[in-house]
C-alpha atoms as a PDB file:
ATOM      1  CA  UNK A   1     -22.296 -24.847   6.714  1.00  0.00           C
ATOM      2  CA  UNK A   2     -19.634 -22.240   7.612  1.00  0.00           C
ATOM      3  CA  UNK A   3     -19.125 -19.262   5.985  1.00  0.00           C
ATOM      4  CA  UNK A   4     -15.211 -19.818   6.199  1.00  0.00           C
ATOM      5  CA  UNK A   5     -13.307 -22.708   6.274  1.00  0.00           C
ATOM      6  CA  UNK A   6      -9.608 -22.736   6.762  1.00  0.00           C
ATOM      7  CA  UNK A   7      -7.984 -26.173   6.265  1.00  0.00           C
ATOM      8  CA  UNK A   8      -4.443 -27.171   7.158  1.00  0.00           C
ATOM      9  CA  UNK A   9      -3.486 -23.962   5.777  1.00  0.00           C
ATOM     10  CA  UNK A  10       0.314 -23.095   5.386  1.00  0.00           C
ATOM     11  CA  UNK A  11       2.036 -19.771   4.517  1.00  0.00           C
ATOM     12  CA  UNK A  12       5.531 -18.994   4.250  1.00  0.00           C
ATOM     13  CA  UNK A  13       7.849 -15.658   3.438  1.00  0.00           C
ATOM     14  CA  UNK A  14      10.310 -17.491   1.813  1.00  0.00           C
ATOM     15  CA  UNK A  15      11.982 -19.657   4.403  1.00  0.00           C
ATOM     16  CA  UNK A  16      10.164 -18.828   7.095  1.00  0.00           C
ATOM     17  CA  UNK A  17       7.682 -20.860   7.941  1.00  0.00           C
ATOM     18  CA  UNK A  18       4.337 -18.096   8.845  1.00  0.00           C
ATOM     19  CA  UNK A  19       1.307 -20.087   9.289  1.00  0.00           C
ATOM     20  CA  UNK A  20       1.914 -23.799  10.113  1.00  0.00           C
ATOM     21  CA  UNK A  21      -1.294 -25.918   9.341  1.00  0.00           C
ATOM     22  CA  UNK A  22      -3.659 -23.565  10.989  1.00  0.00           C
ATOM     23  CA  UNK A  23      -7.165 -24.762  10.747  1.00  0.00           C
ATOM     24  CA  UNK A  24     -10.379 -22.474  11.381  1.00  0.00           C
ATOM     25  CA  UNK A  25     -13.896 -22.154  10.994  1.00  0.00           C
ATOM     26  CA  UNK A  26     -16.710 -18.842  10.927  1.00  0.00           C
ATOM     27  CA  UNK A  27     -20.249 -19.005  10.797  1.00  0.00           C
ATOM     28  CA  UNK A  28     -21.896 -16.300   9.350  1.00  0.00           C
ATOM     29  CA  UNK A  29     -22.897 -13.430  11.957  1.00  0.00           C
ATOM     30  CA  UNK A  30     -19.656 -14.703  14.064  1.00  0.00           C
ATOM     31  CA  UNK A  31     -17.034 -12.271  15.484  1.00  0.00           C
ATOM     32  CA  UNK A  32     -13.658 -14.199  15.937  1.00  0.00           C
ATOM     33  CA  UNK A  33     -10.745 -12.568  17.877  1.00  0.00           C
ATOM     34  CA  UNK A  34      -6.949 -13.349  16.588  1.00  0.00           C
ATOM     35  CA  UNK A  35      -4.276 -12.542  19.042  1.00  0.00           C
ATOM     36  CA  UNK A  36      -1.125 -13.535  19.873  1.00  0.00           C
ATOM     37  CA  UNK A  37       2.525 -12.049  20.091  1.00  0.00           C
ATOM     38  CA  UNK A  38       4.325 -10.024  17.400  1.00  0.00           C
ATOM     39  CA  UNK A  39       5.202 -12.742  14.704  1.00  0.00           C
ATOM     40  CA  UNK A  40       2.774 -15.062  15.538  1.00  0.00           C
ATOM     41  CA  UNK A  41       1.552 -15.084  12.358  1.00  0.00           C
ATOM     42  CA  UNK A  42      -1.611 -13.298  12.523  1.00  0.00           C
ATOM     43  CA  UNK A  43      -1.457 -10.933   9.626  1.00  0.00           C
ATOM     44  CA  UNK A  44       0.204 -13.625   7.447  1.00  0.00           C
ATOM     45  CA  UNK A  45      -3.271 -15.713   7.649  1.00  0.00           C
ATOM     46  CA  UNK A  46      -5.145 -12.819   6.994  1.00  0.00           C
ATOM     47  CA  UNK A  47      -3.472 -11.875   4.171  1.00  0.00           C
ATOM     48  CA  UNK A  48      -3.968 -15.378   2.943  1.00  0.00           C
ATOM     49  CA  UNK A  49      -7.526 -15.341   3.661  1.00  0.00           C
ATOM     50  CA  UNK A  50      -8.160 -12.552   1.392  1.00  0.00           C
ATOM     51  CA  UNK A  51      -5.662 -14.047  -1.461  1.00  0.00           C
ATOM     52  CA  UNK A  52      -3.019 -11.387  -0.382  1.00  0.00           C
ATOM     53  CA  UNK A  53      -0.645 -14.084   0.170  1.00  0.00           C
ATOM     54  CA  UNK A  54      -0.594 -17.136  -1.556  1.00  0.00           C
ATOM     55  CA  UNK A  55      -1.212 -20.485   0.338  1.00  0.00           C
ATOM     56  CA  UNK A  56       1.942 -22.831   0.158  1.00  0.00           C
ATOM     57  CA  UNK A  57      -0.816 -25.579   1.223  1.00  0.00           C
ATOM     58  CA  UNK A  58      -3.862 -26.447   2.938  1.00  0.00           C
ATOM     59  CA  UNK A  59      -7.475 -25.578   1.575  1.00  0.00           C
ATOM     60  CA  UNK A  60      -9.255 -22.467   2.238  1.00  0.00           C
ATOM     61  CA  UNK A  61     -13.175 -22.314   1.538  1.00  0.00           C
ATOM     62  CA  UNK A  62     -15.458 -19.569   1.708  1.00  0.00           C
ATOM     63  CA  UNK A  63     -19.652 -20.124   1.550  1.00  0.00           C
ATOM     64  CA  UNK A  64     -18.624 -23.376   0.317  1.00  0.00           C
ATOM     65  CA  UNK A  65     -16.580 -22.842  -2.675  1.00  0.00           C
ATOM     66  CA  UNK A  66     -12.765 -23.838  -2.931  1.00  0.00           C
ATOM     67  CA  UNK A  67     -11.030 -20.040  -3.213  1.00  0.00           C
ATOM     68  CA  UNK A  68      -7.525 -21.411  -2.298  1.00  0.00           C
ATOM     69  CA  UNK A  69      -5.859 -19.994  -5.488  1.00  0.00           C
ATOM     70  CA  UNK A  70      -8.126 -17.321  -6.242  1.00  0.00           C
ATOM     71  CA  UNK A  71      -7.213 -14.049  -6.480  1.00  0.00           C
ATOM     72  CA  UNK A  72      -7.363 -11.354  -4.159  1.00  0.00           C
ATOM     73  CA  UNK A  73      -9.675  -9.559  -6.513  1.00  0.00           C
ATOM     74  CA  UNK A  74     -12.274 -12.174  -7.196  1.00  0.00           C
ATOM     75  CA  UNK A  75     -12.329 -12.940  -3.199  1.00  0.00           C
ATOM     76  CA  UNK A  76     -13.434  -8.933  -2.744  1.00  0.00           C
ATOM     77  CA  UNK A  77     -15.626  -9.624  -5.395  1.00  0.00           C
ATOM     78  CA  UNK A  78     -17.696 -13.023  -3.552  1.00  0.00           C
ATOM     79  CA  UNK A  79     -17.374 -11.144  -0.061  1.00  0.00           C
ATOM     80  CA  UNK A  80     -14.002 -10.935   1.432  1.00  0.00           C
ATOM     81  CA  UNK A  81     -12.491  -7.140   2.386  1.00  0.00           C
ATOM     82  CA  UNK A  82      -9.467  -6.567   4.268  1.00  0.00           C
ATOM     83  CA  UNK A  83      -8.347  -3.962   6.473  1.00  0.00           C
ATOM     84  CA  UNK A  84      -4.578  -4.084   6.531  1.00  0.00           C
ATOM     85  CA  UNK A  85      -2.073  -2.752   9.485  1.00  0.00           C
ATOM     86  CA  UNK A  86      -1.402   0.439   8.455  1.00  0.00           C
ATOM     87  CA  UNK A  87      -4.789   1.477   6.790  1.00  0.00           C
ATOM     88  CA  UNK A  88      -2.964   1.850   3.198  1.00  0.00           C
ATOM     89  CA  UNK A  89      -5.122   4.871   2.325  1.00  0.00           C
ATOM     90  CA  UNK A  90      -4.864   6.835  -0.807  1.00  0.00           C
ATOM     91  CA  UNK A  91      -3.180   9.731   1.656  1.00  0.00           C
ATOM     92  CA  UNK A  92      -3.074  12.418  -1.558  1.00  0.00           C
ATOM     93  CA  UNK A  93      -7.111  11.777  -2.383  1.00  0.00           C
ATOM     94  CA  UNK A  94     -10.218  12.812   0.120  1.00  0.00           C
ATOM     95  CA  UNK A  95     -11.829  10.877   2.140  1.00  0.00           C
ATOM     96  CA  UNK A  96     -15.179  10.448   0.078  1.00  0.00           C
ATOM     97  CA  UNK A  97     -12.928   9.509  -2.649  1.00  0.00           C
ATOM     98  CA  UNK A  98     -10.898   6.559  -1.123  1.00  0.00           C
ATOM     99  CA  UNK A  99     -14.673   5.524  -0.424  1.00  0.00           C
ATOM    100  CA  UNK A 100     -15.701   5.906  -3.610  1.00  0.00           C
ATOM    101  CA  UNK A 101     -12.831   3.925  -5.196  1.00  0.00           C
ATOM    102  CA  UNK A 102     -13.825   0.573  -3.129  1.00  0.00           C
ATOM    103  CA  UNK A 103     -17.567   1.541  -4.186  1.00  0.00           C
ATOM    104  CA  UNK A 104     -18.472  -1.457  -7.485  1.00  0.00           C
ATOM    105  CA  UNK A 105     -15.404  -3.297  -6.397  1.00  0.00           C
ATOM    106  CA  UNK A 106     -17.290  -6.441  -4.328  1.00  0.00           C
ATOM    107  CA  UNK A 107     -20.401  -8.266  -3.746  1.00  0.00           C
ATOM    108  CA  UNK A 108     -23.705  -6.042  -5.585  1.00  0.00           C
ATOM    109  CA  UNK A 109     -26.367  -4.395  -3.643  1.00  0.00           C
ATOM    110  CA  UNK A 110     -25.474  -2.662  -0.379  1.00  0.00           C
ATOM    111  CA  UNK A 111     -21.978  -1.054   0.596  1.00  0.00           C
ATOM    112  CA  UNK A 112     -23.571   2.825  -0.342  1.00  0.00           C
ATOM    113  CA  UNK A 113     -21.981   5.981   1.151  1.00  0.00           C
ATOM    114  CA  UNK A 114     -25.202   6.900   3.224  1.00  0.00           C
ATOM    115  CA  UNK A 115     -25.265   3.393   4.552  1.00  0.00           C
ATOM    116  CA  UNK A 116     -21.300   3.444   5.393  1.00  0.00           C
ATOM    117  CA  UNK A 117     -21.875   6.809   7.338  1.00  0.00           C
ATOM    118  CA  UNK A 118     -24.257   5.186   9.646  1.00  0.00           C
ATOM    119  CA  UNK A 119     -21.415   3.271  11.042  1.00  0.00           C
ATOM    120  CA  UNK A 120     -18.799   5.745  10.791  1.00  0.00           C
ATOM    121  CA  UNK A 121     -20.527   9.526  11.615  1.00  0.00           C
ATOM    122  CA  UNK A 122     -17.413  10.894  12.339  1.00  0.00           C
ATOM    123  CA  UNK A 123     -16.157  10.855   9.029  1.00  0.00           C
ATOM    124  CA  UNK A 124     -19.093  13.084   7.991  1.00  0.00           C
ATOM    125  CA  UNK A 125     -17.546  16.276   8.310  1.00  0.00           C
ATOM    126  CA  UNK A 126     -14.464  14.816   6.926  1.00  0.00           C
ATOM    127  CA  UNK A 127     -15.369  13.785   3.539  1.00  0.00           C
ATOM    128  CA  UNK A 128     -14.300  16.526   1.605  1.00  0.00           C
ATOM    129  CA  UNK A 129     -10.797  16.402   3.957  1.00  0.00           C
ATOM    130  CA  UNK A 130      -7.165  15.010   2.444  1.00  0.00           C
ATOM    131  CA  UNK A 131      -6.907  11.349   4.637  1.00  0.00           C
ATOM    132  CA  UNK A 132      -3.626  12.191   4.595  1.00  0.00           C
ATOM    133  CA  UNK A 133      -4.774  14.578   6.917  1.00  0.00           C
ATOM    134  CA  UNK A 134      -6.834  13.107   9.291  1.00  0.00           C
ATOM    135  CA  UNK A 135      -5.639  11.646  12.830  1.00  0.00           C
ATOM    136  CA  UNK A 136      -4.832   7.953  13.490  1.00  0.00           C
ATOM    137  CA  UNK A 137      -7.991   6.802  14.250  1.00  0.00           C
ATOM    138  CA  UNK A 138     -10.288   9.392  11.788  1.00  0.00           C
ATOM    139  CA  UNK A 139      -7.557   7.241   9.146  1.00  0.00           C
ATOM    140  CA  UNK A 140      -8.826   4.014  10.913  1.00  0.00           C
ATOM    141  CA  UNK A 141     -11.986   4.460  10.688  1.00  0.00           C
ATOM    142  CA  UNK A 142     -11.884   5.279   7.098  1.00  0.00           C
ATOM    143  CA  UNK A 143      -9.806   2.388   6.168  1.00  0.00           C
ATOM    144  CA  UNK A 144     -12.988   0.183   7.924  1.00  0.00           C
ATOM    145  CA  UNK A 145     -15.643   2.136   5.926  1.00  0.00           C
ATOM    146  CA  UNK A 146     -13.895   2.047   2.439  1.00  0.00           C
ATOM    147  CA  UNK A 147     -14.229  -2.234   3.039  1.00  0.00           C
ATOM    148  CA  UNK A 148     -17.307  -1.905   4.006  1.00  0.00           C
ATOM    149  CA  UNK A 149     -18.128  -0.013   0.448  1.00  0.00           C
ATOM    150  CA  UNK A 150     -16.932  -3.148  -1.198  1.00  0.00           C
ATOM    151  CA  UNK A 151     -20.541  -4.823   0.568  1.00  0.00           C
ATOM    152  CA  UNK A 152     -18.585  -7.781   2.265  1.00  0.00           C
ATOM    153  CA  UNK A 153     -19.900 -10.636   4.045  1.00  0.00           C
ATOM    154  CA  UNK A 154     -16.619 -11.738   5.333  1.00  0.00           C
ATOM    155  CA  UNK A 155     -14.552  -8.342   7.344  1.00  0.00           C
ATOM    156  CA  UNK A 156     -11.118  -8.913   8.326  1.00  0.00           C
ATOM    157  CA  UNK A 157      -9.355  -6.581  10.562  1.00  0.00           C
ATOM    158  CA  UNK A 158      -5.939  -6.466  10.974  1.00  0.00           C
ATOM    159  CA  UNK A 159      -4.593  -4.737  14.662  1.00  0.00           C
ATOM    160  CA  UNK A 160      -7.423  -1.909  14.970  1.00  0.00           C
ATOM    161  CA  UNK A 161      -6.046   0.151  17.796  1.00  0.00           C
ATOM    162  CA  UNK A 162      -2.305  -0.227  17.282  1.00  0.00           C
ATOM    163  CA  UNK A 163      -0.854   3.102  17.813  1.00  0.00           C
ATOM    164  CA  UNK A 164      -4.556   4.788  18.388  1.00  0.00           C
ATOM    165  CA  UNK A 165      -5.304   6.977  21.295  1.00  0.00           C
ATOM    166  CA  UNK A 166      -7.925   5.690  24.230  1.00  0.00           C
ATOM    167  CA  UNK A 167     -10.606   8.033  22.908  1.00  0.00           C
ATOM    168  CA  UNK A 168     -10.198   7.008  19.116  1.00  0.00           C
ATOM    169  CA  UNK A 169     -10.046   3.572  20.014  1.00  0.00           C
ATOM    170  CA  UNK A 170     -13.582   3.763  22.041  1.00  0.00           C
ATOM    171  CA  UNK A 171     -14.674   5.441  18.842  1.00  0.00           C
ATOM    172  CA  UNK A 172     -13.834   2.754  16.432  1.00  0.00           C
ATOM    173  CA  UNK A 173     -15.306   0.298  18.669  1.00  0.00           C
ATOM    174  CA  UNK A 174     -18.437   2.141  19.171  1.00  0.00           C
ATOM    175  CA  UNK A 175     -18.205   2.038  15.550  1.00  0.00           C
ATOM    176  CA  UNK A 176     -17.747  -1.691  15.570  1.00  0.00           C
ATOM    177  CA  UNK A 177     -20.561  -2.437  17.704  1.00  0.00           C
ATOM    178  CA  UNK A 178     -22.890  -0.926  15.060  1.00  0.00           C
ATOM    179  CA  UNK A 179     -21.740  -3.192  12.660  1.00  0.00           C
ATOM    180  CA  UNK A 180     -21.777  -6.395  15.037  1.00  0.00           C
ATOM    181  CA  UNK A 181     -25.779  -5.523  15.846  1.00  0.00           C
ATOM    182  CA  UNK A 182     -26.236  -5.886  12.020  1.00  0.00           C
ATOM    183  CA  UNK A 183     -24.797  -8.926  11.986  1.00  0.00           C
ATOM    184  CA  UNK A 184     -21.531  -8.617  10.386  1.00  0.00           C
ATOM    185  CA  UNK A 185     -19.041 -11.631  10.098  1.00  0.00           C
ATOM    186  CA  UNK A 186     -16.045 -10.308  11.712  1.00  0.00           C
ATOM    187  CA  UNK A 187     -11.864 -11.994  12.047  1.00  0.00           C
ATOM    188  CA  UNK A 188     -10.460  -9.486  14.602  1.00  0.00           C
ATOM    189  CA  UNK A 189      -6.657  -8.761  15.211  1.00  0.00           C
ATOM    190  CA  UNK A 190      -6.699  -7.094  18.660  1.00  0.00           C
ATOM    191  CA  UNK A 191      -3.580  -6.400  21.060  1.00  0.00           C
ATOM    192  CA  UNK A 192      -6.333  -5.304  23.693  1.00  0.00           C
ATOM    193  CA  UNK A 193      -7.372  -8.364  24.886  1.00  0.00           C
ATOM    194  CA  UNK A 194      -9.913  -7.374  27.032  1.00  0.00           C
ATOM    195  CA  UNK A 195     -11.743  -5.367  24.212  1.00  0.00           C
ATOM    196  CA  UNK A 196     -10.946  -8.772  22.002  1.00  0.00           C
ATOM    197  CA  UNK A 197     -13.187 -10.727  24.511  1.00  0.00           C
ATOM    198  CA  UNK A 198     -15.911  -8.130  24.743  1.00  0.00           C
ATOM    199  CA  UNK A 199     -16.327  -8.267  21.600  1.00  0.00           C
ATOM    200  CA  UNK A 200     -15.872 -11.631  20.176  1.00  0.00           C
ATOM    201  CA  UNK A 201     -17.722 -14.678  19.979  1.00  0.00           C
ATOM    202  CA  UNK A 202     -14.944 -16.613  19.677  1.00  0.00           C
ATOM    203  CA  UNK A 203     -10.930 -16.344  20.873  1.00  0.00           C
ATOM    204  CA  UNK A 204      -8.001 -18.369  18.654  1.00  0.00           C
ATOM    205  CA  UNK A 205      -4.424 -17.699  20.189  1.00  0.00           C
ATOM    206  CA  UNK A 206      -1.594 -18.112  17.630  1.00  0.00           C
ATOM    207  CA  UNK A 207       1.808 -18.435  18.396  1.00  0.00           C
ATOM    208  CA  UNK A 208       5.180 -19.340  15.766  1.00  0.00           C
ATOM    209  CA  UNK A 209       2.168 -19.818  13.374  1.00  0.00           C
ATOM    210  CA  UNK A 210      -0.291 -22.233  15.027  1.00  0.00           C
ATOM    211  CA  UNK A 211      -2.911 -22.749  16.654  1.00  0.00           C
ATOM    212  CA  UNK A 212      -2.009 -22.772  20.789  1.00  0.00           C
ATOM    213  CA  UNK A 213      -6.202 -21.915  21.914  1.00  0.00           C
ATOM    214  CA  UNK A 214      -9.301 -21.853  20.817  1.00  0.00           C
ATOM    215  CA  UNK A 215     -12.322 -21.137  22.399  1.00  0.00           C
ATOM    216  CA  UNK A 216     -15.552 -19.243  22.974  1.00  0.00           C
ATOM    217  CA  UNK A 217     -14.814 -15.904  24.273  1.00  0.00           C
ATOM    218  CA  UNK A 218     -17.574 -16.293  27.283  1.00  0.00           C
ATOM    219  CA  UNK A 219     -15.610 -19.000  28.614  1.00  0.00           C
ATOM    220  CA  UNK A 220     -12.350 -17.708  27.877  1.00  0.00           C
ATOM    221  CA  UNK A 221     -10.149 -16.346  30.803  1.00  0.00           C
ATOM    222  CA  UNK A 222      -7.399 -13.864  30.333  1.00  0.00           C
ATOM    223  CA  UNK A 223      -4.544 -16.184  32.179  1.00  0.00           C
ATOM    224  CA  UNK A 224      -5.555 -19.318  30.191  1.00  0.00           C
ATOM    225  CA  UNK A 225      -5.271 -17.093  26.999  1.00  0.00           C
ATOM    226  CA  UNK A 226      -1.812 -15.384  28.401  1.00  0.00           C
ATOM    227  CA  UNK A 227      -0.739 -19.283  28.625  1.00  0.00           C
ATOM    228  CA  UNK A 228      -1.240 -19.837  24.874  1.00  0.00           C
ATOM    229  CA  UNK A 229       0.251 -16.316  24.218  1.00  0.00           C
ATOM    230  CA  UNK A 230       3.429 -17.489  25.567  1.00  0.00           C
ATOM    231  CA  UNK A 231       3.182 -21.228  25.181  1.00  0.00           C
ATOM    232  CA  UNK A 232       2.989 -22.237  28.884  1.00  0.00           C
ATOM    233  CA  UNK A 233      -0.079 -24.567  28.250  1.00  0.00           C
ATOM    234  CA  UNK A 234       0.196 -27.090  26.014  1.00  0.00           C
ATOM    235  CA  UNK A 235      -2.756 -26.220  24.200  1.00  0.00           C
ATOM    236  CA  UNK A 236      -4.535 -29.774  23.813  1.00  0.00           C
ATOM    237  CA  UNK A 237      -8.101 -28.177  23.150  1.00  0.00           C
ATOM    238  CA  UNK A 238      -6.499 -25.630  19.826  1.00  0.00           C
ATOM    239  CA  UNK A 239      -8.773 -26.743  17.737  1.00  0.00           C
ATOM    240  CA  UNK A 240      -9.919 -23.309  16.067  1.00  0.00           C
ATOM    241  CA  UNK A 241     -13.422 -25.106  14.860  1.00  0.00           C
ATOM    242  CA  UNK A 242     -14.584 -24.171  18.484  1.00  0.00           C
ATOM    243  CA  UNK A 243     -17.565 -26.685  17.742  1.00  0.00           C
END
């Protein structure tokens, strides 16, 4: 059984139409890369993943149970943390404190400070530092471990290097390989698609809210991906199950 089903899902901001009967599926210990063009929808699905935005239809199911219309809070509770665009840190508070808040907040057992600085080392000597304070990708890489306080089994990460520098951006995915050797289930929003690839186990293109490709990342070439990006293939294998 999957860890995440998504099912015909739809999502709209108002009139417009987000995420158009996307479906999806994650096993547990899977990596899955989400990319497509500015307003492809990407974020939207997130966001409804993790009950930020509410489903105007479809089914979404997570270790088997129906969580559709439950709350954002109950999701972080079974499993589910998201990392939103922007990081949304508590900028005024330190950084061991923005940990400490998520800390309680999810699944019991795991999700400590020691085991959280593991991942993230550079953050060490920052702890006691305002994250207002800290650089792009020191904020990044914050915003990742204060999820990963919440214990999830279920990380979703919305556009990790957007606006980072080369060097932070090797960081965080140094960072992110740690995580992937423990087996972490992982839904990706990358601009870099060559990073997306390396890292993934799986690639689903989106584009005006839909699925245009899906496929395993090892047999997934940049120009057939480029096609979906921009619509120039038809798409008749976007079937996100990848199974």
């Amino acid at each position: 059984m999957s860890l995440l089903t998504v099912e015909g899902l739809e999502a709209r901001h108002g009139l417009l139409h987000a995420v158009r009967g996307v479906d999806l599926a994650l096993d547990e210990g899977e990596t899955l890369a989400l990319v497509g063009a500015n307003g492809a929808g990407k974020t939207t699905l997130l966001r409804a993943i993790a009950g930020a935005h509410r489903a105007a239809a479809g089914r979404i199911r997570f270790a088997g149970a129906d969580i559709t219309t439950l709350p954002a809070h109950r999701r972080v509770k079974l499993g589910i943390a998201l990392v939103p665009e922007g990081r949304r840190l508590f900028t005024g508070m330190t950084v061991e404190e923005n940990l400490l808040v998520a800390a309680g907040r999810g699944r019991a057992g795991g999700g400590t400070l020691a085991t959280v600085l593991e991942a993230f080392p550079q953050l060490r000597p920052k702890l006691k530092a305002r994250a207002g304070d800290l650089s792009g990708g020191q904020q990044q890489a914050a915003a990742i471990a204060r999820a990963l306080m919440s214990n999830p089994r279920l990380l979703l990460l919305d556009e990790v290097s957007l606006g980072l520098s080369p060097v932070a951006v090797d960081q965080l995915y140094l960072s992110l390989q740690t995580l992937l050797a423990g087996g972490a289930t992982i839904v990706l929003v990358e601009q870099d698609l060559g990073r997306a690839l390396r890292v993934a186990s799986r690639v689903v293109c989106l584009l005006e809210g839909r699925v245009t490709y899906a496929g395993a990342a090892g047999e997934t070439t940049r120009e057939r991906v480029m096609d979906a990006y921009f619509g120039l293939s038809g798409a008749p294998d976007a079937t996100a199950g990848g199974r």
